[in-house]
Structures are given as structure tokens and as C-alpha cells.
Protein backbone atom coordinates (compact mmCIF):
# COMPACT_ATOMS: atom_id res chain seq x y z
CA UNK A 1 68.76 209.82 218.33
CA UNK A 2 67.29 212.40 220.87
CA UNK A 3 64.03 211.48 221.64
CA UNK A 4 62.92 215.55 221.25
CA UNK A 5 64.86 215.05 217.83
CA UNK A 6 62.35 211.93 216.90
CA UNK A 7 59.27 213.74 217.47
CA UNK A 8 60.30 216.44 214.71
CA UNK A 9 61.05 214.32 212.53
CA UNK A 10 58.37 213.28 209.56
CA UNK A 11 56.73 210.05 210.28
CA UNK A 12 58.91 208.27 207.74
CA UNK A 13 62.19 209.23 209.53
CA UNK A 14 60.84 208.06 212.51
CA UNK A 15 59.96 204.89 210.61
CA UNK A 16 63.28 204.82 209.28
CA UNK A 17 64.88 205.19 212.63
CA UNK A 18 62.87 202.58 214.31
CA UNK A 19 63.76 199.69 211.35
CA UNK A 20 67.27 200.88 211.55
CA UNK A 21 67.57 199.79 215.69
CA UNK A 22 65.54 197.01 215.09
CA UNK A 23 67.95 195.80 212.39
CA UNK A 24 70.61 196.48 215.08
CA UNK A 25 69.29 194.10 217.60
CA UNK A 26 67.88 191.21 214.94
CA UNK A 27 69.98 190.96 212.06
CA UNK A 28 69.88 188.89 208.54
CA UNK A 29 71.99 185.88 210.32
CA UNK A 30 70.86 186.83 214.40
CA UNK A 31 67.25 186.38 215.27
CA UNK A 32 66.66 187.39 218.79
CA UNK A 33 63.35 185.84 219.64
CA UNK A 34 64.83 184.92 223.14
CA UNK A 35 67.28 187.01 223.85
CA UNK A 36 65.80 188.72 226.89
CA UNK A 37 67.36 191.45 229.61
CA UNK A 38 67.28 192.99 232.92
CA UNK A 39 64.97 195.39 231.04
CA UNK A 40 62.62 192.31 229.66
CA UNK A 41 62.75 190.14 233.16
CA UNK A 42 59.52 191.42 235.49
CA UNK A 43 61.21 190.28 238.50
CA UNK A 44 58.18 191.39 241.02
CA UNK A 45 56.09 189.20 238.56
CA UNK A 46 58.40 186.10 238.98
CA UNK A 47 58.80 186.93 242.82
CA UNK A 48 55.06 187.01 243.82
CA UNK A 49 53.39 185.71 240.31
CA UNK A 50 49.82 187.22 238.51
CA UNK A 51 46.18 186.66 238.60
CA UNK A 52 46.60 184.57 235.50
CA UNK A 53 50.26 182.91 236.69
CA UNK A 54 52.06 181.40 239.82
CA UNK A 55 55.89 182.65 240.97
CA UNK A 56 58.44 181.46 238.98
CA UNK A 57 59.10 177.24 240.83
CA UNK A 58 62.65 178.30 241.14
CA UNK A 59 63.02 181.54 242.19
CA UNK A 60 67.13 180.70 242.60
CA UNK A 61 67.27 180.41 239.16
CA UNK A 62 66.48 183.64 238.07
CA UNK A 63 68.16 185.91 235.60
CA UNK A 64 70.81 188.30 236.90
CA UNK A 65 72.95 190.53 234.41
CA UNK A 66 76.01 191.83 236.24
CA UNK A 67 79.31 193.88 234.22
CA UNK A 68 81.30 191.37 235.85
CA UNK A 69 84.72 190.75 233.10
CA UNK A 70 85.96 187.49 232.30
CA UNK A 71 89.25 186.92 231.03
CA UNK A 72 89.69 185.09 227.49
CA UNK A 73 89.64 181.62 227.59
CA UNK A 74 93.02 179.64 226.85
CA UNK A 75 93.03 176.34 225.05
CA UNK A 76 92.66 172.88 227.28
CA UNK A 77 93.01 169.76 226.29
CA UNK A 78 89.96 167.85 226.17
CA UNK A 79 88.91 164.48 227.60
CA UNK A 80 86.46 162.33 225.14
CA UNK A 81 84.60 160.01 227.73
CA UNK A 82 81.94 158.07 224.83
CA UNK A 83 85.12 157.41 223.83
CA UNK A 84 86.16 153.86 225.00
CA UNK A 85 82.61 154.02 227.44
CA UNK A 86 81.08 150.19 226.78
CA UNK A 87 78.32 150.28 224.14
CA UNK A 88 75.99 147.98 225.67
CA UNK A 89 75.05 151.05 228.29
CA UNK A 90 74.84 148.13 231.04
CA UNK A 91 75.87 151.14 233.82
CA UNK A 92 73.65 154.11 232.06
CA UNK A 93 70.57 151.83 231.52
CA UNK A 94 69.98 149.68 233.95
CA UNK A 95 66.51 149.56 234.99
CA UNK A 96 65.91 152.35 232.36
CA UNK A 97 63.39 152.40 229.13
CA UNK A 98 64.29 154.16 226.19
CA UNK A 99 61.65 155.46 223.32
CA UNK A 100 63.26 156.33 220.11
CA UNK A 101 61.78 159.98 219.22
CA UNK A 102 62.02 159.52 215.10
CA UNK A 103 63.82 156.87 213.00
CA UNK A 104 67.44 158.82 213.07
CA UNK A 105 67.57 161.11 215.54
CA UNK A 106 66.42 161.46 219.26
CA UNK A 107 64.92 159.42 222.43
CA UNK A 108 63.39 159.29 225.48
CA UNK A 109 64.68 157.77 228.14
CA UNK A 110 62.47 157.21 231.92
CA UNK A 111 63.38 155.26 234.74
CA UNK A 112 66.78 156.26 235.27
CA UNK A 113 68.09 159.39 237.42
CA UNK A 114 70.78 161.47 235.74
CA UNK A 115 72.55 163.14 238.96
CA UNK A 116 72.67 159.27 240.67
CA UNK A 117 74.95 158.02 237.60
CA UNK A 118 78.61 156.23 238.39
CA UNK A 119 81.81 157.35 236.06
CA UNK A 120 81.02 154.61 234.09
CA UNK A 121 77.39 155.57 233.99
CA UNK A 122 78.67 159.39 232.28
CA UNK A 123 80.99 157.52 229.69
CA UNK A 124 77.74 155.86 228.69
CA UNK A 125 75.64 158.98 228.21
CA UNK A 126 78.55 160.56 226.58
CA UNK A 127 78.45 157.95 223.53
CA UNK A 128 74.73 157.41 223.72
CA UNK A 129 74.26 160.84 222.98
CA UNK A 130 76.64 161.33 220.53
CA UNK A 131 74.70 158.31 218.55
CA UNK A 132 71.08 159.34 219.38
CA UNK A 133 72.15 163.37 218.47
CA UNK A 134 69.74 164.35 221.31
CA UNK A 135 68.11 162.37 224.20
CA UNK A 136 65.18 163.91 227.00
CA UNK A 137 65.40 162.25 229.85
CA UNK A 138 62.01 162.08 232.14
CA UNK A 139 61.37 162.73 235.76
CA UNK A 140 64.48 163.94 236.14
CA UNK A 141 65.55 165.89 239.67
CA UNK A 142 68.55 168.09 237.56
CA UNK A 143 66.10 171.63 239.00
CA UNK A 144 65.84 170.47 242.31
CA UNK A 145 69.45 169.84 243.26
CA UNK A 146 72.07 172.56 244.74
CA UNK A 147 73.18 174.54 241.50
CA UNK A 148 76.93 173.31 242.64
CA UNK A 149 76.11 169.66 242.49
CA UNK A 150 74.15 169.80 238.86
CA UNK A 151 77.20 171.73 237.99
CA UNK A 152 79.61 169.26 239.11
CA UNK A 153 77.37 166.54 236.86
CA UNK A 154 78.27 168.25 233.69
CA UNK A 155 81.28 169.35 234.16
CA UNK A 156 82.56 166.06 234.17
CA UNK A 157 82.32 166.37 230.23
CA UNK A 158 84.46 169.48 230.38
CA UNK A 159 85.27 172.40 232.04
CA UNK A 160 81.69 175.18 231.26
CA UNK A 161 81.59 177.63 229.40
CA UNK A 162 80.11 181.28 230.68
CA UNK A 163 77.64 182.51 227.82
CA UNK A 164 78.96 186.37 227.05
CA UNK A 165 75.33 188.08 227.28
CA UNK A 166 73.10 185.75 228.87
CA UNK A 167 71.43 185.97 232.32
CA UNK A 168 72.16 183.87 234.72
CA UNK A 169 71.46 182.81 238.70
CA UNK A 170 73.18 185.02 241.28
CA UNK A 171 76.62 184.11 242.08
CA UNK A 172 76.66 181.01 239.46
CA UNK A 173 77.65 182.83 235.93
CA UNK A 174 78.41 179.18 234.61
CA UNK A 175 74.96 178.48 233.81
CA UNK A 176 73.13 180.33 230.83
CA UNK A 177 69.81 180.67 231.48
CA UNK A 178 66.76 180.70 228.79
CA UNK A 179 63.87 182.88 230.49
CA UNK A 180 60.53 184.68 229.40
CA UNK A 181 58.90 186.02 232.31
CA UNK A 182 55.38 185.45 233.37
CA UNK A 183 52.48 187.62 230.74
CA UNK A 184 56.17 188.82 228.59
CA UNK A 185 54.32 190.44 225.26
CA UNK A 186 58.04 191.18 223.50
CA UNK A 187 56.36 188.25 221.29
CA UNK A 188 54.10 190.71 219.88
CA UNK A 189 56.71 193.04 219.07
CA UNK A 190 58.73 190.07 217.69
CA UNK A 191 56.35 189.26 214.97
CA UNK A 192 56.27 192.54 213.91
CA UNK A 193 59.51 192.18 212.22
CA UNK A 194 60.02 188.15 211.99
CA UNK A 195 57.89 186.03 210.11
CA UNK A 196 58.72 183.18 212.30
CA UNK A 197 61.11 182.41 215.22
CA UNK A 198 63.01 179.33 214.22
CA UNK A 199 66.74 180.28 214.93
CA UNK A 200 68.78 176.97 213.24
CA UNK A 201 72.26 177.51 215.47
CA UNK A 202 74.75 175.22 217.65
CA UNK A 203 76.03 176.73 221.15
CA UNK A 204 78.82 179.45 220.63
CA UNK A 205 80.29 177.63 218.11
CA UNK A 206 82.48 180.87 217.77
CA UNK A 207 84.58 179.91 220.56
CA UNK A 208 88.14 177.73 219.89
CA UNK A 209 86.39 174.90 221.77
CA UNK A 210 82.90 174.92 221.39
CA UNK A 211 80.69 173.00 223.87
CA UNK A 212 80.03 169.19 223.36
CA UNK A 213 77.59 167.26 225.58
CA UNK A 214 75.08 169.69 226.81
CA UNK A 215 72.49 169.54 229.45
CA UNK A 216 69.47 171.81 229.40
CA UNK A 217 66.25 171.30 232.27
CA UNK A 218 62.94 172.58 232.87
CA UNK A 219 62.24 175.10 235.23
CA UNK A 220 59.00 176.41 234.65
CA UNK A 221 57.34 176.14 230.93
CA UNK A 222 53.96 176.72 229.19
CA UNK A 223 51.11 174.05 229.23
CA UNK A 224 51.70 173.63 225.55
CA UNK A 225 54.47 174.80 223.15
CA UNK A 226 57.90 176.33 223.58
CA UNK A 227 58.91 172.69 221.73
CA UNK A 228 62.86 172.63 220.72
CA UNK A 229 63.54 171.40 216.96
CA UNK A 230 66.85 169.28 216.97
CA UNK A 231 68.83 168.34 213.49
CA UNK A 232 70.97 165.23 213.05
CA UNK A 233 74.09 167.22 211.20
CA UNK A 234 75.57 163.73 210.18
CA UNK A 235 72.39 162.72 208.36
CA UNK A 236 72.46 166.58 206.81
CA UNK A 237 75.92 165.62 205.82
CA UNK A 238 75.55 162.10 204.77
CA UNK A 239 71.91 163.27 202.26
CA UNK A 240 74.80 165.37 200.29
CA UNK A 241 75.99 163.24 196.65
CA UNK A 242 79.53 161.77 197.39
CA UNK A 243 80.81 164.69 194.88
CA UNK A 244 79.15 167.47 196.96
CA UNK A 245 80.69 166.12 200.30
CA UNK A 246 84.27 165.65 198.52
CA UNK A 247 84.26 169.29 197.76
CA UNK A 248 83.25 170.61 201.18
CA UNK A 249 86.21 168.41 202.95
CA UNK A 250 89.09 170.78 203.11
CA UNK A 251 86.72 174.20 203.33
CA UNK A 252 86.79 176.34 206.60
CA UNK A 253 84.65 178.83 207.69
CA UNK A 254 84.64 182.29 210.45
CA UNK A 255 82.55 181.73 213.00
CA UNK A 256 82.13 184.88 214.83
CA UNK A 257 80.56 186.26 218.27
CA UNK A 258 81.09 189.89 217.43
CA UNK A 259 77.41 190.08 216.09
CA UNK A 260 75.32 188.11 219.22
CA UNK A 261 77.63 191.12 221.27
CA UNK A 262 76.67 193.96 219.35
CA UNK A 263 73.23 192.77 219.64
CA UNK A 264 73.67 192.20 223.12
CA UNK A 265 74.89 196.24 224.04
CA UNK A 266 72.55 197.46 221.01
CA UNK A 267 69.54 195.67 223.76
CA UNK A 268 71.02 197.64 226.79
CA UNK A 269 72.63 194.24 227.81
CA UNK A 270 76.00 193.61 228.92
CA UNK A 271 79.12 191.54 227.68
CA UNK A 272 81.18 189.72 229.96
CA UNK A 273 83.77 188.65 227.62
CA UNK A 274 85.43 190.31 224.35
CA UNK A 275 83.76 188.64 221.56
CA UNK A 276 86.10 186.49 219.68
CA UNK A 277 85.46 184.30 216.22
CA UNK A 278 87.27 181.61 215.41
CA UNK A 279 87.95 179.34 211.80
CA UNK A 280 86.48 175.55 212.07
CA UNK A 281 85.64 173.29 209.48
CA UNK A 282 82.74 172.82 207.50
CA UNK A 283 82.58 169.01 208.40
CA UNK A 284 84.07 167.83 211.69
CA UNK A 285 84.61 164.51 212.84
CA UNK A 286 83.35 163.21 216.29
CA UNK A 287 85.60 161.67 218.37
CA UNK A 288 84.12 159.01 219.44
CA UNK A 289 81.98 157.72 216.94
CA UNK A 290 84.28 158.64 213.79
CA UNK A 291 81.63 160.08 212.41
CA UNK A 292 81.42 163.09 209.75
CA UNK A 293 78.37 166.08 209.90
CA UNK A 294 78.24 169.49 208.51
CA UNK A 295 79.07 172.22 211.33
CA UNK A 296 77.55 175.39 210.23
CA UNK A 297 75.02 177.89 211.30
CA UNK A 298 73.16 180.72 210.22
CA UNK A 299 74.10 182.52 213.56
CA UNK A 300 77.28 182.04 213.78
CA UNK A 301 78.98 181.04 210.61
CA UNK A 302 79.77 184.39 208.69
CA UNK A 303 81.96 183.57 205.41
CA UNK A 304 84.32 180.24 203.88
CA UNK A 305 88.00 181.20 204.17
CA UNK A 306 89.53 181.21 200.55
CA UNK A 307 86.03 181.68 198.48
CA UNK A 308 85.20 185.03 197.51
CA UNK A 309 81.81 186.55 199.43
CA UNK A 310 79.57 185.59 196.80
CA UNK A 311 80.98 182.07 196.51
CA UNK A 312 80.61 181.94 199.97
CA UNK A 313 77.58 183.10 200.46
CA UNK A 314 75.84 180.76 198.00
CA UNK A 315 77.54 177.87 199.44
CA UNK A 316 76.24 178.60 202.97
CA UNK A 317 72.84 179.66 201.75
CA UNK A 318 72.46 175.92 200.09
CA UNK A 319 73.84 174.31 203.21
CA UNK A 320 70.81 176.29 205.61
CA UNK A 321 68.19 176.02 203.53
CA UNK A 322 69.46 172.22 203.22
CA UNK A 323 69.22 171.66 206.94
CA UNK A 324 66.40 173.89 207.49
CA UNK A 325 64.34 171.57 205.06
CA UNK A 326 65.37 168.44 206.34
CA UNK A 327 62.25 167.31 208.55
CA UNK A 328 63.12 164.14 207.69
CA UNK A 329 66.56 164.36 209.92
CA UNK A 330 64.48 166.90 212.66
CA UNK A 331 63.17 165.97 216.13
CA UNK A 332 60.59 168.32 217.77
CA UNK A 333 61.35 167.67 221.99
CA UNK A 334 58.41 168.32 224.10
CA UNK A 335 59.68 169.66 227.63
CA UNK A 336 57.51 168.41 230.72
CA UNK A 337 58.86 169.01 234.31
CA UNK A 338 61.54 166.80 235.13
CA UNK A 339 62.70 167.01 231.65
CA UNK A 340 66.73 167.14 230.88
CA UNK A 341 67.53 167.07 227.55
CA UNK A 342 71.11 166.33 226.54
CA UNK A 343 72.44 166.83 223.11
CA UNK A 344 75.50 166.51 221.23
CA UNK A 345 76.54 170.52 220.05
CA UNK A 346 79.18 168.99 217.73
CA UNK A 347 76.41 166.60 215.30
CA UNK A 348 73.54 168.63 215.87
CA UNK A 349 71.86 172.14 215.23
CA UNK A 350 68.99 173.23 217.37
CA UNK A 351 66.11 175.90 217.28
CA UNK A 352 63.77 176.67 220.22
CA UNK A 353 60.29 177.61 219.09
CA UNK A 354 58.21 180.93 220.01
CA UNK A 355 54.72 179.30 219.36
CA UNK A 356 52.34 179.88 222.81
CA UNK A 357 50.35 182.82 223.00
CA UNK A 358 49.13 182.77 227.00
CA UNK A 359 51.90 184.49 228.27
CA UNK A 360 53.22 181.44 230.59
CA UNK A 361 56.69 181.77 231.71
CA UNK A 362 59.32 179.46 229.93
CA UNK A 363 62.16 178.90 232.32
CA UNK A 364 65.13 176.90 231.52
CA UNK A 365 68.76 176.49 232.77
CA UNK A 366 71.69 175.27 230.69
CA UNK A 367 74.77 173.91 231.23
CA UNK A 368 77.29 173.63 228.81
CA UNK A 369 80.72 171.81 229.36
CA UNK A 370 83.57 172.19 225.95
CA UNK A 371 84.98 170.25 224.14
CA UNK A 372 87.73 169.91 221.35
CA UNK A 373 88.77 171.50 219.02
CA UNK A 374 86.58 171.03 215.80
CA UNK A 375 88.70 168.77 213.64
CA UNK A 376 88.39 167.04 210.57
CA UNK A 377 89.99 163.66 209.39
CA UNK A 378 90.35 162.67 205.90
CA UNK A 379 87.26 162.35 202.95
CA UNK A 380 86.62 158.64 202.87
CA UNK A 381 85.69 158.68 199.33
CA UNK A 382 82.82 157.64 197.49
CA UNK A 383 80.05 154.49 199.00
């Protein structure tokens, strides 16, 4: 709409207009509280800092938006390393001290360095993540390294995958960055329309391969908040009666990335790739632990293949509100510097959390290898 148009319009229209592009950029299952821009990033702010706030620590890891196209991505086979990797963690361990975050999901690990690890040494993180859900490790020197060589860390899990929309560091479209630059007020506007920011979602899981063992550092974050929320999706799963999980074994569901790119141009972003959505599962099995958990998101999950859209829709509805509930199967990560968290995408949902009011920057870089195919093996009947 013109903007002379707007201004002739009765205030109502106006109204009207404004919820309608809102809508656009935040809809029912898409809540943008961090999707930021070119438009959103003060980069003379980051460069030289405020009164109130320093330069951004890593100035190399800034957010860049180029039109740059990237072909579809063709299917690979994938390489499991928790796999056979020895369960004792003698290689990933050693000298290490791990602090369990809640009684079924998460830890914290100190004393170990992440980038110094053998082969062996990455088997091991593979399968203790995959059976903690989500581990921070402390003191970590993931943001101080040469982008290539934190690269080449995770993509010994699996080639990475380039986020469609997201910013990311000059010449290094691999990594997906999460940024809110120094005295950013877009929360204001935020609450405005959301009652809350907590966004329950795992990585692209709209892809054919959706990521598995992720990485995701510290960079520059506020004094206090700006937590991430982590769910254990096998616990989700494994709270369900025996006769509930029976019925969901068989179901599959769209998972689509047609929305997060619409929202994405609707912003004044870009889109590298053509969105795609893909049909996965509603439980998957992991591959190296044999174990079951519910893979479904608000975000990206749009509708069960076979059930009509009211069906659907009330099946999926139970399912969020089910893990969306379940504090008892959450962990609430605290970032520090040093801080690399590493999760499992395939067990676990995630949510960061728009909660600090100071305007500090919140600066983080991810890195996201794929995996395999979801998959699902047969429903082991009833305990």
C-alpha cells in the first residue's frame, strides 16, 4: 500500500493494514522474535559500540545478507559416529567434569577443549549428546578460532547446512548466525503483538536431511537472560500411554520452509535457496541409541498426511501444548563466554528466550552439520 494511500485512509484501515503485514511477517505457527535483517543490524553501532555498550568482541562474525543462490541440496548418505563410539567417553572426558543440568535432560561439562578432540574424541560427543539431549560445554575457545577450523570441527558430523534467510559472516554462508545488535528496541515492537517469545522448533526440520549434532557459541551476550529452553523429545514421547504412542507410529507429517521464506521477503530479507518441505515421521528413531521421540514443531510441522485438517490439527495442537508443558523434560542453558552448547536436533526441540530489557547485544554463531533421513523402526509394543 502507497504510503500517500495510508494517510487517507480512516484510522481503522490503517489499523487494519498494519495487523495485516504484521501477520505476514509473524504468523499463527512462525514467531519471529529473532529473526533480524540488514535493516535491523546497526552495523556502525557494532563497529565502534555506544555510551551504554562496547563493539561487538567479534566483529568477523557479523551479519551479512547477500542474494547469493544456492542450488537444492541432493540426498547424501550419512555417517552415524555415536554410533559404535565407546560409551565409557575415556577419549571425550579425560580430565573433564561433567554437571548434570536436570534429572533427564542436559549437562555441563568444564575442563575439556572441544576444537583439541581426537576422532575418537568426536564419536564420543556424538553419543554423549545424543543421551544427554543437550550438553554446554565451558571455557570453550570455539569464537576465537579461524571460522575454517571451527567449521572443519563440525563438519565432521556431516556436511552443513546454509540457513535460507539468515545472516551470516562475510564469505562463510555455512554458519547461521543469531544476532541483536547493541540498544536493538524491535523487542518493544515485538510485544506489541506477542504475548511471549518462546518459539518451541528443531533446526529446518523441513529439509530431506535435517541437521543432527549441532554446535552453537557465544559471541557476545547480555549480563543476564537470553537463556535457551531445551526439550528431551524422547521423554515427550515416552510420558504418552502405550495406546497413544501405538497410534502415532505409522503417522507422517509436511514439514514445510515455504512460511520462514515468505516471512523472510515479507521482512525485506533475502532467500538463498527455494524453500522446499518435506514428509517425516511423527516419531523417529535415533541411530545410535535406538531410541524413539516425537519430531514435531509448531514452526515447521504444517498438517499429518492421510488425516483430514481438523484431525490434524487437533492432533498437533495436543502434541505442542504437550511439549510446551513439559517442564519436567525442559532444561533452561545459561550462556557465559566460552560457552558451546551442542544438542541433538533429532531428540530435542529448542526455544531461545527474549527476556533482557538493557539493550545488550546477543551474538551467537551456529553451525549445523545433517544428518539422516528421519526414519522410524517398528512400535515395540506395550511396557
Amino acid at each position: 500500500m502507497a504510503p500517500g494511500l495510508v494517510e487517507t485512509l480512516p484510522s481503522y484501515h490503517v489499523e487494519a493494514a498494519a495487523a495485516y503485514f504484521n501477520d505476514k511477517r509473524q504468523d499463527s505457527q512462525s514467531k519471529e522474535a529473532f529473526a533480524q535483517g540488514a535493516k535491523t543490524t546497526n552495523y556502525d553501532v557494532e563497529c565502534k559500540g555506544t555510551e551504554k555498550h562496547p563493539p561487538a568482541s567479534y566483529p568477523n562474525y557479523l551479519p551479512y545478507w547477500t542474494d547469493e543462490k544456492h542450488p537444492a541440496y541432493e540426498p547424501f548418505e550419512a555417517t552415524e559416529h555415536g554410533k559404535n563410539a565407546d560409551s565409557s567417553f575415556a577419549n571425550l572426558l579425560k580430565g573433564g567434569e561433567v554437571k548434570e543440568i536436570t534429572g533427564n535432560v542436559g549437562a555441563e561439562v568444564s575442563g575439556i577443549q572441544l576444537s583439541k578432540l581426537s576422532d575418537a574424541g568426536k564419536d564420543e560427543l556424538a553419543l554423549f549428546v545424543a543421551k544427554h539431549k543437550v550438553v554446554a560445554f565451558r571455557a570453550q575457545d570455539f569464537a576465537d578460532l579461524p571460522i575454517d577450523e571451527a567449521l572443519k570441527v563440525a563438519e565432521y558430523f556431516g556436511p552443513s547446512h546454509i540457513h535460507p534467510a539468515s545472516g551470516a559472516p562475510k564469505g562463510y554462508p555455512k554458519v547461521h548466525l543469531v544476532h541483536r545488535s547493541a540498544d536493538d528496541t524491535t523487542v518493544q515492537d515485538f510485544f506489541q503483538e506477542r504475548t511471549n517469545s518462546i518459539t518451541w522448533h528443531s533446526d529446518v526440520t523441513y529439509e530431506m536431511q535435517p541437521p543432527g549434532t549441532t554446535f552453537l557459541y557465544l559471541l557476545d551476550g547480555p549480563a543476564a537472560g537470553g537463556d535457551t529452553l531445551f526439550a528431551n523429545m524422547a521423554v515427550a514421547y515416552q510420558r504418552l500411554s502405550p495406546a497413544f504412542r501405538q497410534r502415532l507410529h505409522g503417522l507422517k507429517a509436511v514439514h514445510s520452509g515455504h512460511e520462514q521464506a515468505a516471512a523472510a521477503l515479507a521482512r525485506g530479507s533475502i532467500v538463498r535457496r527455494e524453500p522446499v518441505a518435506n514428509v517425516h515421521p511423527l516419531v523417529r528413531t535415533h541411530p545410535a541409541t535406538g531410541e524413539k521421540a516425537l519430531f514435531v514443531n509448531p514452526q515447521f510441522t504444517r498438517r499429518i498426511v492421510g488425516l483430514k485438517k481438523e484431525e490434524s490439527d487437533m492432533l498437533l495442537d495436543f502434541l505442542y501444548k504437550h511439549i510446551a508443558l513439559g517442564a519436567d523434560f525442559h532444561a533452561r542453558v545459561k550462556w557465559e563466554k566460552g560457552t558451546v552448547v551442542v544438542w541433538d536436533n533429532r531428540i530435542t526441540a529448542h526455544s531461545a528466550i527474549l527476556d533482557w530489557q538493557d539493550g545488550s547485544r546477543r551474538h551467537l554463531a551456529r553451525l549445523t552439520p545433517r544428518a539422516e533421513r528421519p526414519y522410524e523402526t517398528e512400535f515395540e509394543g506395550y511396557d
